[in-house]
C-alpha atoms as a PDB file:
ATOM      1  CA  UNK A   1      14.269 -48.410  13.563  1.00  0.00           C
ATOM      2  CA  UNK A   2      14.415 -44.763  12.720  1.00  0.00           C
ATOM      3  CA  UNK A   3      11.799 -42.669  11.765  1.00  0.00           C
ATOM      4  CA  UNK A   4      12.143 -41.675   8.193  1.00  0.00           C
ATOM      5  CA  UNK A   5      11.559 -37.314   7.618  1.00  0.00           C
ATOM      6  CA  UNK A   6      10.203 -35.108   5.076  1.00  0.00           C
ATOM      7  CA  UNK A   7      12.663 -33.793   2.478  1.00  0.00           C
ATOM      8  CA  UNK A   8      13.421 -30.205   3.803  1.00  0.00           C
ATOM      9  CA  UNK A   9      12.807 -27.341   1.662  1.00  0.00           C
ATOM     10  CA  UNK A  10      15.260 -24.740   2.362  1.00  0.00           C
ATOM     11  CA  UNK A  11      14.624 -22.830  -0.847  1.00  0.00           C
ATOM     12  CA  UNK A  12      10.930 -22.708   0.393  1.00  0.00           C
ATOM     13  CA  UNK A  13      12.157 -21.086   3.912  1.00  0.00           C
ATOM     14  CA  UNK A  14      14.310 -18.700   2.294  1.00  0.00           C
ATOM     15  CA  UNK A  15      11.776 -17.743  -0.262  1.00  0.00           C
ATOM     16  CA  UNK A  16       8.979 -16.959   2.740  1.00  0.00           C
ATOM     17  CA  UNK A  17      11.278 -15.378   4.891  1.00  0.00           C
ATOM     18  CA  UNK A  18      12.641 -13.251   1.765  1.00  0.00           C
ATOM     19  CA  UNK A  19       9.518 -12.235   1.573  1.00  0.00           C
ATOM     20  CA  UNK A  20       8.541 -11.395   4.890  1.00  0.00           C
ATOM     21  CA  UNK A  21      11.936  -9.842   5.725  1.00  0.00           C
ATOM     22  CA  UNK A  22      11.297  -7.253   2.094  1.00  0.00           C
ATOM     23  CA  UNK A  23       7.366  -7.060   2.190  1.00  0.00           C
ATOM     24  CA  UNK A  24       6.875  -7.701   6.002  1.00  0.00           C
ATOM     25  CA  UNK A  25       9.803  -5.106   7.139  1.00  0.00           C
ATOM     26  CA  UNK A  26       8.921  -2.390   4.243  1.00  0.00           C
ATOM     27  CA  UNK A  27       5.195  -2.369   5.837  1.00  0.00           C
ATOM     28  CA  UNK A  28       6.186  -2.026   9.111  1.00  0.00           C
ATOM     29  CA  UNK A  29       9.004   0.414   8.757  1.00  0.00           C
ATOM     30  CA  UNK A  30       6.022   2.551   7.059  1.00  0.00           C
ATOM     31  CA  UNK A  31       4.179   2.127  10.282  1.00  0.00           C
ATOM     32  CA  UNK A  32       7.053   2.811  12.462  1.00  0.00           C
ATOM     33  CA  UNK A  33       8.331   6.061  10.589  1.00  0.00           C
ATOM     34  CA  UNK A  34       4.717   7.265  10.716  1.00  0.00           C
ATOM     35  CA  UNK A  35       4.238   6.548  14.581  1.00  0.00           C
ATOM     36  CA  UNK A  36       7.305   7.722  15.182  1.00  0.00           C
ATOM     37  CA  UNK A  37       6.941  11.438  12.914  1.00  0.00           C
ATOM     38  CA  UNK A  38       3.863  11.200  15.443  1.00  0.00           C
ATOM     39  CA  UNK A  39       4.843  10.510  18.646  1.00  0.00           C
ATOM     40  CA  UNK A  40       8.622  12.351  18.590  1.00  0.00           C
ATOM     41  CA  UNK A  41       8.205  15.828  20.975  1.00  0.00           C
ATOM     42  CA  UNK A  42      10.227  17.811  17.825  1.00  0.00           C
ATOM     43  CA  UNK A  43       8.329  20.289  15.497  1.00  0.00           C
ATOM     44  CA  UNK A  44       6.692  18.533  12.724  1.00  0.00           C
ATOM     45  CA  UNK A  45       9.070  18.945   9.921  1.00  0.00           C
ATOM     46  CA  UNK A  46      11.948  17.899  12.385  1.00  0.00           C
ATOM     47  CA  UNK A  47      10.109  14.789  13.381  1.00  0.00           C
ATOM     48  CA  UNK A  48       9.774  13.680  10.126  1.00  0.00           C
ATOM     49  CA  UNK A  49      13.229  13.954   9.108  1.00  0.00           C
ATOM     50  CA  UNK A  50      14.336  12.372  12.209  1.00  0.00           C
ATOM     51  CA  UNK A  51      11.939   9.662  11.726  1.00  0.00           C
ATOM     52  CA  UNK A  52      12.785   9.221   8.069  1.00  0.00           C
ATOM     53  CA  UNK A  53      16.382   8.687   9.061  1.00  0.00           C
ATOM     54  CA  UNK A  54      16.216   6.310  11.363  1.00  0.00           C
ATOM     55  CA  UNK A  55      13.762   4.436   9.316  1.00  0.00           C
ATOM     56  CA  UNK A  56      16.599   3.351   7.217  1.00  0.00           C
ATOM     57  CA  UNK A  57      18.344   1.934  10.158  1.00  0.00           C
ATOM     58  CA  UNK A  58      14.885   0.047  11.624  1.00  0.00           C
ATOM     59  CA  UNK A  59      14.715  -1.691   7.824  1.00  0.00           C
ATOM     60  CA  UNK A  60      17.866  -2.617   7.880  1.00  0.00           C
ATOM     61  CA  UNK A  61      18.302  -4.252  11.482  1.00  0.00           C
ATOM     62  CA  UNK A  62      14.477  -5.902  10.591  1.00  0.00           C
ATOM     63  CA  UNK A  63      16.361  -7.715   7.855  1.00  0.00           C
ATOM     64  CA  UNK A  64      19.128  -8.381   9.342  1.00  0.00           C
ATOM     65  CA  UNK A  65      17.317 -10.062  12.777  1.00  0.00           C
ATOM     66  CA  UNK A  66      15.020 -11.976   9.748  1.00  0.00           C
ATOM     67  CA  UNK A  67      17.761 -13.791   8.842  1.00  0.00           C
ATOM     68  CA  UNK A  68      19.176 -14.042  12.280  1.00  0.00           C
ATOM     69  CA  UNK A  69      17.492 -17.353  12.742  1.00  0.00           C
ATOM     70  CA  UNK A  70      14.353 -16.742  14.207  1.00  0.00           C
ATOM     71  CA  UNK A  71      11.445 -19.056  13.456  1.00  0.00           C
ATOM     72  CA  UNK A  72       9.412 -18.415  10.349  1.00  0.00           C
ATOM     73  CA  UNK A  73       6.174 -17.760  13.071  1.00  0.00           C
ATOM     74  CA  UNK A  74       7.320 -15.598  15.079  1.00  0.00           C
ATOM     75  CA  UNK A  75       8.836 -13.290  12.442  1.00  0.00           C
ATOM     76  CA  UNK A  76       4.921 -13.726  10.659  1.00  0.00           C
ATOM     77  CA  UNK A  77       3.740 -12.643  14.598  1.00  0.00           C
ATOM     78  CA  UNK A  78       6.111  -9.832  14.782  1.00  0.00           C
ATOM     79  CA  UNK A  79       4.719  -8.501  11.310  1.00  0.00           C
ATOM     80  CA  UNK A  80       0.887  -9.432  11.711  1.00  0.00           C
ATOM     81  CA  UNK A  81       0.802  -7.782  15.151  1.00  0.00           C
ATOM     82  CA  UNK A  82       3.672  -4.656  15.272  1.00  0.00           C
ATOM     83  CA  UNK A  83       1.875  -3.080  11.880  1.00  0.00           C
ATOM     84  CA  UNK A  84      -0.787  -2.578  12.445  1.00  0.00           C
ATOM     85  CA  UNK A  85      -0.467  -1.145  15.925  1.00  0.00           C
ATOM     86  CA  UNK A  86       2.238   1.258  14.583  1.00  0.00           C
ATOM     87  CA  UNK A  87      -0.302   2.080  11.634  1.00  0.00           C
ATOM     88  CA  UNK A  88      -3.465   2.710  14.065  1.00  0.00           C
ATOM     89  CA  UNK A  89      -0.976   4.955  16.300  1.00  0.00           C
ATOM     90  CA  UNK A  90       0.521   7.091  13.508  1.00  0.00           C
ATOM     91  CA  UNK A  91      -2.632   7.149  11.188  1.00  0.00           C
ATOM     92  CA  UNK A  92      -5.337   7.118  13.587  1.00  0.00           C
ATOM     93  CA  UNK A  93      -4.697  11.295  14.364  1.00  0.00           C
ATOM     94  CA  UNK A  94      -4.824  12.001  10.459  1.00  0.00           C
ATOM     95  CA  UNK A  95      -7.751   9.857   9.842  1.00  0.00           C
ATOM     96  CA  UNK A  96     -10.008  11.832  12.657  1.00  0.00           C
ATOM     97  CA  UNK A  97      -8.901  15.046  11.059  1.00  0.00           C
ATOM     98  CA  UNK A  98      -9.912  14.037   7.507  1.00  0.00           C
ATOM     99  CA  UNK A  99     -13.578  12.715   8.944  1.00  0.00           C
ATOM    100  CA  UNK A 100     -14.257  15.804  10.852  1.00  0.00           C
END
């Protein structure tokens, strides 16, 4: 006898990983152009451009490798943990300077 399944949802997976490819991948492309402005040895105004440029390139591979066919968790992983690491190391020196 064979085990009877679930209806799949595809519309469901495509609407989460949509969403996690637009939301998840505009939040962390903010992170990385910030840590990146932060962490490139350039002069500030040339690390920010340089940053800024390639940010268009990180966004678009992060969509394109969400719809790649990687698992709905680990693309949630990727988002939940790369963030906010990228946000602590290009906010963290800004946020010292503004408390003291």
């Amino acid at each position: 006898m064979t085990r009877l399944s679930l209806p799949s949802r595809p519309w469901l997976e495509i609407s989460l990983r949509t969403a996690l490819a637009i939301l998840g991948g505009y939040a962390l492309t903010y992170a990385f152009t910030a840590a990146l402005a932060r962490v490139l040895p350039l002069p500030r105004v040339d690390a920010v451009i340089v940053a800024t440029l390639l940010s268009f390139v990180f966004y678009l591979g992060f969509i394109l490798w969400s719809f790649a066919g990687v698992p709905l968790r680990r693309l949630a992983l990727v988002i939940a943990v790369a963030t906010p690491t990228l946000a602590l190391l290009g906010f963290w020196p800004n946020l010292l300077e503004r408390l003291g």
